[in-house]
C-alpha atoms as a PDB file:
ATOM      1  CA  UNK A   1      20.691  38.235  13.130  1.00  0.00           C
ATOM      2  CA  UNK A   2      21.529  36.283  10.321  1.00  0.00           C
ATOM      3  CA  UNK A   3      20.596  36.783   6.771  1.00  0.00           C
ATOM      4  CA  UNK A   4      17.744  33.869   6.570  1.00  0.00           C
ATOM      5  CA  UNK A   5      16.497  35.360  10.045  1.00  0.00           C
ATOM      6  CA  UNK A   6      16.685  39.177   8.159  1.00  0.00           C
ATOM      7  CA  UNK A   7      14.626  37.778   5.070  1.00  0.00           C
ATOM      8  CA  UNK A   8      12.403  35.641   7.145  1.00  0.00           C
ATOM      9  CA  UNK A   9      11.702  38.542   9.289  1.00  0.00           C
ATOM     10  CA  UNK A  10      11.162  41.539   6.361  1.00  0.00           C
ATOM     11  CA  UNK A  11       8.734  38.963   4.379  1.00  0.00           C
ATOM     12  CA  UNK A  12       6.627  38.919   7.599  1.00  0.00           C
ATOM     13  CA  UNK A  13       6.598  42.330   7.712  1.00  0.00           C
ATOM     14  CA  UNK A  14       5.121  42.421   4.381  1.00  0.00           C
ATOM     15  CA  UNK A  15       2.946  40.226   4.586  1.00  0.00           C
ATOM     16  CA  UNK A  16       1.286  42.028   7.473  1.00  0.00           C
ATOM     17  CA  UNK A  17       1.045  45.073   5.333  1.00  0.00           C
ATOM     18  CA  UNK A  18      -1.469  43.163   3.386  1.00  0.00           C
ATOM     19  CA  UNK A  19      -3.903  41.421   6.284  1.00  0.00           C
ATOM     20  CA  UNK A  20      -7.295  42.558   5.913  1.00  0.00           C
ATOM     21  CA  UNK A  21      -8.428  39.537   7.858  1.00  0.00           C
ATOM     22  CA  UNK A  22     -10.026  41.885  10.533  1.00  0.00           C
ATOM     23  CA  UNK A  23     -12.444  43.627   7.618  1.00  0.00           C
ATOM     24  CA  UNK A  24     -13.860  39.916   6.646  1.00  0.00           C
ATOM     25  CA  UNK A  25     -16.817  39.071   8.263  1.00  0.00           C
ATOM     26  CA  UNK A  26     -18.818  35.610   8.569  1.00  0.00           C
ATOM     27  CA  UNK A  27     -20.534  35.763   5.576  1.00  0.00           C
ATOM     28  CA  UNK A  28     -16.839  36.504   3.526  1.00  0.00           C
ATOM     29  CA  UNK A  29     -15.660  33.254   5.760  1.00  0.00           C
ATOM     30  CA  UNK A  30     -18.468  31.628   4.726  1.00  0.00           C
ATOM     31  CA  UNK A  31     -17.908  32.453   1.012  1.00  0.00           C
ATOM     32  CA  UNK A  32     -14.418  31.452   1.046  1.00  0.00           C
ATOM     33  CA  UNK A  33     -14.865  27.741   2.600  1.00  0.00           C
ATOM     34  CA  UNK A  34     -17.606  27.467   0.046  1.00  0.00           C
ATOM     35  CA  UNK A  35     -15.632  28.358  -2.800  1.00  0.00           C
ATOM     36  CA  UNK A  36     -12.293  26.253  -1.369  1.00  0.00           C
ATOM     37  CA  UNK A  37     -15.221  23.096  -1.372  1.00  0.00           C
ATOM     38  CA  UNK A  38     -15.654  23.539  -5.314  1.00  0.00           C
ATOM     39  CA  UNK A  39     -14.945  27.033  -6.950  1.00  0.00           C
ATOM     40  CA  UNK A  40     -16.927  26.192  -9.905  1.00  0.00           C
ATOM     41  CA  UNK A  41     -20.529  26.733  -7.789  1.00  0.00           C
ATOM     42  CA  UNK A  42     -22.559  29.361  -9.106  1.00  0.00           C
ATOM     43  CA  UNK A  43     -23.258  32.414  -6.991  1.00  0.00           C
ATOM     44  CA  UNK A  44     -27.018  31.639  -6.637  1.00  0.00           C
ATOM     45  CA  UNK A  45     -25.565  28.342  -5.313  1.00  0.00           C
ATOM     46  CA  UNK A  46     -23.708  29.903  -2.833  1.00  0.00           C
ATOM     47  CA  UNK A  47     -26.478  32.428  -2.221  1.00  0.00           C
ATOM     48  CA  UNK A  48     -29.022  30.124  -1.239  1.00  0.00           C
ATOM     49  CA  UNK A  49     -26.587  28.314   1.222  1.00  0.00           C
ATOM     50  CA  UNK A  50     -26.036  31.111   3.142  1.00  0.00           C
ATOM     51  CA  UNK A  51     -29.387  32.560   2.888  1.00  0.00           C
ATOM     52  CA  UNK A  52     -28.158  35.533   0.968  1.00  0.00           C
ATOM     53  CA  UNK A  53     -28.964  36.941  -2.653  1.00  0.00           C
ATOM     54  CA  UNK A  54     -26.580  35.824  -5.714  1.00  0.00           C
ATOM     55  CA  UNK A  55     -25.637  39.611  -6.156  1.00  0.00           C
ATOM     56  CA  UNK A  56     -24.449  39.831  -2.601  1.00  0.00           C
ATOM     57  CA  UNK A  57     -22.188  37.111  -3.379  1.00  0.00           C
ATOM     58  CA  UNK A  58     -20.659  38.503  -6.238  1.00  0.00           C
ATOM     59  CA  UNK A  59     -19.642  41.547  -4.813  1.00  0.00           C
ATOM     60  CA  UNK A  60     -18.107  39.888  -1.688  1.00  0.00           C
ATOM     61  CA  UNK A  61     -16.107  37.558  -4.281  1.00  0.00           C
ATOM     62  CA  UNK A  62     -15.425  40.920  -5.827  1.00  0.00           C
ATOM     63  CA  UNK A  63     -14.474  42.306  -2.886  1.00  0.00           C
ATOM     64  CA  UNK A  64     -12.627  39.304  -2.105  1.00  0.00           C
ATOM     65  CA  UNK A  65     -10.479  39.239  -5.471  1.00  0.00           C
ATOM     66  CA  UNK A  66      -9.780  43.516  -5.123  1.00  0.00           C
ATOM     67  CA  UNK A  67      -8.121  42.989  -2.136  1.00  0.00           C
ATOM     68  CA  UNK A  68      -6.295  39.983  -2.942  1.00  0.00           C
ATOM     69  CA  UNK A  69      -7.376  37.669  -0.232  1.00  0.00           C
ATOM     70  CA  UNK A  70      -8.393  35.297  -3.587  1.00  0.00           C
ATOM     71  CA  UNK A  71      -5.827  35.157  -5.974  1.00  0.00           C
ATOM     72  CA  UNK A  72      -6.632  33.008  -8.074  1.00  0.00           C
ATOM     73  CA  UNK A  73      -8.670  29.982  -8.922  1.00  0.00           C
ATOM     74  CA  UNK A  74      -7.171  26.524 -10.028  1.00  0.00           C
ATOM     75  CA  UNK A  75      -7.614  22.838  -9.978  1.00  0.00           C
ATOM     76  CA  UNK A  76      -7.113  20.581  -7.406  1.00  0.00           C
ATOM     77  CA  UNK A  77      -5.481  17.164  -9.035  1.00  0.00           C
ATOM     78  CA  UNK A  78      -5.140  13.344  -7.994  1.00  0.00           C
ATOM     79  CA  UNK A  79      -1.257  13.601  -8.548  1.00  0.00           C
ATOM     80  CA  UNK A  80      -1.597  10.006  -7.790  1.00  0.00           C
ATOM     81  CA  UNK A  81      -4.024   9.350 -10.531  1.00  0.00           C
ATOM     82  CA  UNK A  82      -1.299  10.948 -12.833  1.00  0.00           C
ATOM     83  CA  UNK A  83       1.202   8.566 -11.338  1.00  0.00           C
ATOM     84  CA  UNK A  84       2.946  10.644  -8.674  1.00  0.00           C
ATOM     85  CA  UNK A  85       2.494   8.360  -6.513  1.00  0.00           C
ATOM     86  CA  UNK A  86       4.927   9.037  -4.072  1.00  0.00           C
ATOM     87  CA  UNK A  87       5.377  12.550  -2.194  1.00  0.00           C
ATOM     88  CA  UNK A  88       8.342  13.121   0.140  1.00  0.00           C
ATOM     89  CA  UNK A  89      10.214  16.061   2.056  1.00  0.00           C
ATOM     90  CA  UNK A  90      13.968  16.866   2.182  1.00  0.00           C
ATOM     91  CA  UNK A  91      15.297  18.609   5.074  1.00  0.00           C
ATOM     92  CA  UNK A  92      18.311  20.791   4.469  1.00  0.00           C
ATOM     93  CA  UNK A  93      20.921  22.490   6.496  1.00  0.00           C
ATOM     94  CA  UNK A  94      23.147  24.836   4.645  1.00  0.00           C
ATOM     95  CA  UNK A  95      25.677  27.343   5.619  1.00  0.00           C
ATOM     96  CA  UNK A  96      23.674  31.201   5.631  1.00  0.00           C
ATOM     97  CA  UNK A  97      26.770  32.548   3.190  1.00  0.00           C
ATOM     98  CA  UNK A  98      25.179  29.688   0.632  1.00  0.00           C
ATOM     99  CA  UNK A  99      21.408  30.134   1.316  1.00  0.00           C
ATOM    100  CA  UNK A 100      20.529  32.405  -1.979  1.00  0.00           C
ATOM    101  CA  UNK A 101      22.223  30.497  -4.448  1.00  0.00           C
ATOM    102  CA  UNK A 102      20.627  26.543  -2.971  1.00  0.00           C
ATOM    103  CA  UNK A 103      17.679  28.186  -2.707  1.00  0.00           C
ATOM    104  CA  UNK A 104      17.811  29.389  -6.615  1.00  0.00           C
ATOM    105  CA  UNK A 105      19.295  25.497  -7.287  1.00  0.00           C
ATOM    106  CA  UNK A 106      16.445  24.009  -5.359  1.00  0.00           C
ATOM    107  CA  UNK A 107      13.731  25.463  -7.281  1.00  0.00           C
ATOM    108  CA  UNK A 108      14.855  24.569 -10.760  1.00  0.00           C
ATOM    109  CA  UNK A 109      14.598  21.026  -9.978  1.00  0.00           C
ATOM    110  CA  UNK A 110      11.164  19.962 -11.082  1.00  0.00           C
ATOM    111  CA  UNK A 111       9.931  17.233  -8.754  1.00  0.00           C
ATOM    112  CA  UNK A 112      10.107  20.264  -6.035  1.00  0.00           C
ATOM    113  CA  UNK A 113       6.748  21.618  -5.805  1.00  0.00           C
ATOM    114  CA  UNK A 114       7.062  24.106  -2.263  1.00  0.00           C
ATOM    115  CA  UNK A 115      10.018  25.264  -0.654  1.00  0.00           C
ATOM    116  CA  UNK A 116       9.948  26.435   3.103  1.00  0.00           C
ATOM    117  CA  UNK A 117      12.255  28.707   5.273  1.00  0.00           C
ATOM    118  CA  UNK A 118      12.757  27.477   9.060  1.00  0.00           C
ATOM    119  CA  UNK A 119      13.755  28.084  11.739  1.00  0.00           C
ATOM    120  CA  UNK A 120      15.696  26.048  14.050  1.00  0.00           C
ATOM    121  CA  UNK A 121      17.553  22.919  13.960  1.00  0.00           C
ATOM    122  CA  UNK A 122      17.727  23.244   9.692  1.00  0.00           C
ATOM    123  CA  UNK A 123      17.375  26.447   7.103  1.00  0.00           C
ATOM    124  CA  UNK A 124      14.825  24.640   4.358  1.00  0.00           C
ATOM    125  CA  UNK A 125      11.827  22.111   4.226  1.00  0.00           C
ATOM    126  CA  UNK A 126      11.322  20.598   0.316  1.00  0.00           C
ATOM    127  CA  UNK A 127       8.259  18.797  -0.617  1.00  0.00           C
ATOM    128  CA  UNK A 128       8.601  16.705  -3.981  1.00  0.00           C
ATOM    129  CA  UNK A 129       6.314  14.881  -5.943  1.00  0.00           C
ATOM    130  CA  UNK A 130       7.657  11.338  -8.169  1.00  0.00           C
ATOM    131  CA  UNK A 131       6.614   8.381  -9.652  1.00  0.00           C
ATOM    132  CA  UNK A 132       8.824   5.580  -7.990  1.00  0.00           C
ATOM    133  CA  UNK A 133      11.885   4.981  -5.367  1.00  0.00           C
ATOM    134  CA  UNK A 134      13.972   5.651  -8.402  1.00  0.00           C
ATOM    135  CA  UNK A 135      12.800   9.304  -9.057  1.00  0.00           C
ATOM    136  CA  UNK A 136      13.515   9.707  -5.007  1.00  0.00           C
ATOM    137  CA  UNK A 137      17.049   8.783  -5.418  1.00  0.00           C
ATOM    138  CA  UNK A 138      17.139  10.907  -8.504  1.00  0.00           C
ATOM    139  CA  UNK A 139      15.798  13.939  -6.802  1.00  0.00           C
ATOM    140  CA  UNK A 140      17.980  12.858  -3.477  1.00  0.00           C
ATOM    141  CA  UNK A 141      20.838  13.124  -5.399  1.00  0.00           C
ATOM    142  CA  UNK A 142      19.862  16.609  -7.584  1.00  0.00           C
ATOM    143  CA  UNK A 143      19.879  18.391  -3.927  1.00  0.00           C
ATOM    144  CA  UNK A 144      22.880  16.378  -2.465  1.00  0.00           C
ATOM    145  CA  UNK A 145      25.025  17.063  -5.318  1.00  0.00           C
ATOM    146  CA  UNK A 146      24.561  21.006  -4.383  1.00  0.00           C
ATOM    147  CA  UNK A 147      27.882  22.260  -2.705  1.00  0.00           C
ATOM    148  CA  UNK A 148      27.331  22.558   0.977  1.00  0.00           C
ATOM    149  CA  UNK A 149      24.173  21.070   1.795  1.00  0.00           C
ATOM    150  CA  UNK A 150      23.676  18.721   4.139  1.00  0.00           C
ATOM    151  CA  UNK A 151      19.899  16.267   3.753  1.00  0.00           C
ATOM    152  CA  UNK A 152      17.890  14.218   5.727  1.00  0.00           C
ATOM    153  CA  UNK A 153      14.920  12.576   3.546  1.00  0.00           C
ATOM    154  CA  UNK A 154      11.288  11.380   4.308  1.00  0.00           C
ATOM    155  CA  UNK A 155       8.375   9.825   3.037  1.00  0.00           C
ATOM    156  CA  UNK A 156       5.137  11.340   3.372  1.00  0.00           C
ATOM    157  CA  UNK A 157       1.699   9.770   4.073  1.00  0.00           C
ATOM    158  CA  UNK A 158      -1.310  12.143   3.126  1.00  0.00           C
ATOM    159  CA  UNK A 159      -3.660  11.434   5.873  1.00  0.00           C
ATOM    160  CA  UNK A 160      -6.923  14.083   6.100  1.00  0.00           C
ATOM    161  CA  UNK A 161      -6.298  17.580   5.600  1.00  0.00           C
ATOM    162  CA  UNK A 162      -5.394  19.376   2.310  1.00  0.00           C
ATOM    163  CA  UNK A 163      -6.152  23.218   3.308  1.00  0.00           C
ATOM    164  CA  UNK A 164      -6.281  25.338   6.182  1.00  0.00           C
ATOM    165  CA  UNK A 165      -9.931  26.346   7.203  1.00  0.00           C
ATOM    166  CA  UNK A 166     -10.332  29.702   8.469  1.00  0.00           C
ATOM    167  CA  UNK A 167     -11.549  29.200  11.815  1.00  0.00           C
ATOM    168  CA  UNK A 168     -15.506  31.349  12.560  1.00  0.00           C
ATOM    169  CA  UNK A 169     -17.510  30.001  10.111  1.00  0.00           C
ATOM    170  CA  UNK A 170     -21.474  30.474  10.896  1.00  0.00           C
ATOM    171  CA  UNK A 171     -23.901  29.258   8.569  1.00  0.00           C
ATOM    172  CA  UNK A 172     -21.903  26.043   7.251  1.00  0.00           C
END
């Protein structure tokens, strides 16, 4: 087992630790999409959706924050209407002895807004966000310039979905 496959494999392991996924009901589901559709609703809002009382809301969303399933609440912006237009994603193979140290390189480069582990054909997915072809070649070149990586860069297209929507949903 290699050492991506060793920290791929202990941050499943505690990440399972933390599932309470099997203590939510419907009504928490319920509460969640609601809140992923616009956080800012009022818990009578929500209430009278699902055909329960405000104060039952709050103390699922309580309930919900305790045990960390939300953890935190935040904005969702038109990057596009700031003028990050373009979005793209830089696949990277790099030798497991280096994997740390790109990985520490990787995130200090600002256009890079996720990072994620794979497994297979290369180690690392990047997503970046820039304004023009010109940023792309300047990010290009931020990751290519790190010793021992290999790239392959694309272009992405945001077609429908944004957010994962936890399947068993009832009342919505």
């Amino acid at each position: 087992m290699n050492k991506k496959t060793e920290k791929l494999n202990k941050n499943t392991e505690k990440s399972d630790k933390n599932i309470v996924f099997d203590k939510l009901d419907s009504v928490d589901l319920d509460i969640l999409a609601l809140l992923r559709e616009n956080a800012k609703q009022s818990f009578r809002k929500i209430g009278k959706k699902l055909g329960i009382s405000p104060v039952t809301v709050m103390n699922r969303v309580k309930k919900l924050e305790k045990n960390q399933v939300i953890q935190q609440y935040t904005v969702k912006t038109s990057y596009k209407k700031l003028g990050f237009g373009l979005e793209g994603v830089i696949i990277v193979n790099v030798p497991g002895t280096e994997y740390d140290e790109v990985v520490k390189q990787i995130i200090d480069v600002p256009e890079v807004f996720d990072i994620y582990a794979t497994s297979g054909e290369f180690e690392l997915l990047i997503f970046f966000r820039v304004k023009n072809l010109d940023d792309v070649q300047g990010v290009v070149h931020k990751i290519y310039r790190i010793p021992n990586v290999k790239t392959k860069t694309y272009f992405c297209v945001p077609l429908k979905k944004d957010y994962f929507k936890v399947p068993n949903t009832t009342k919505i």
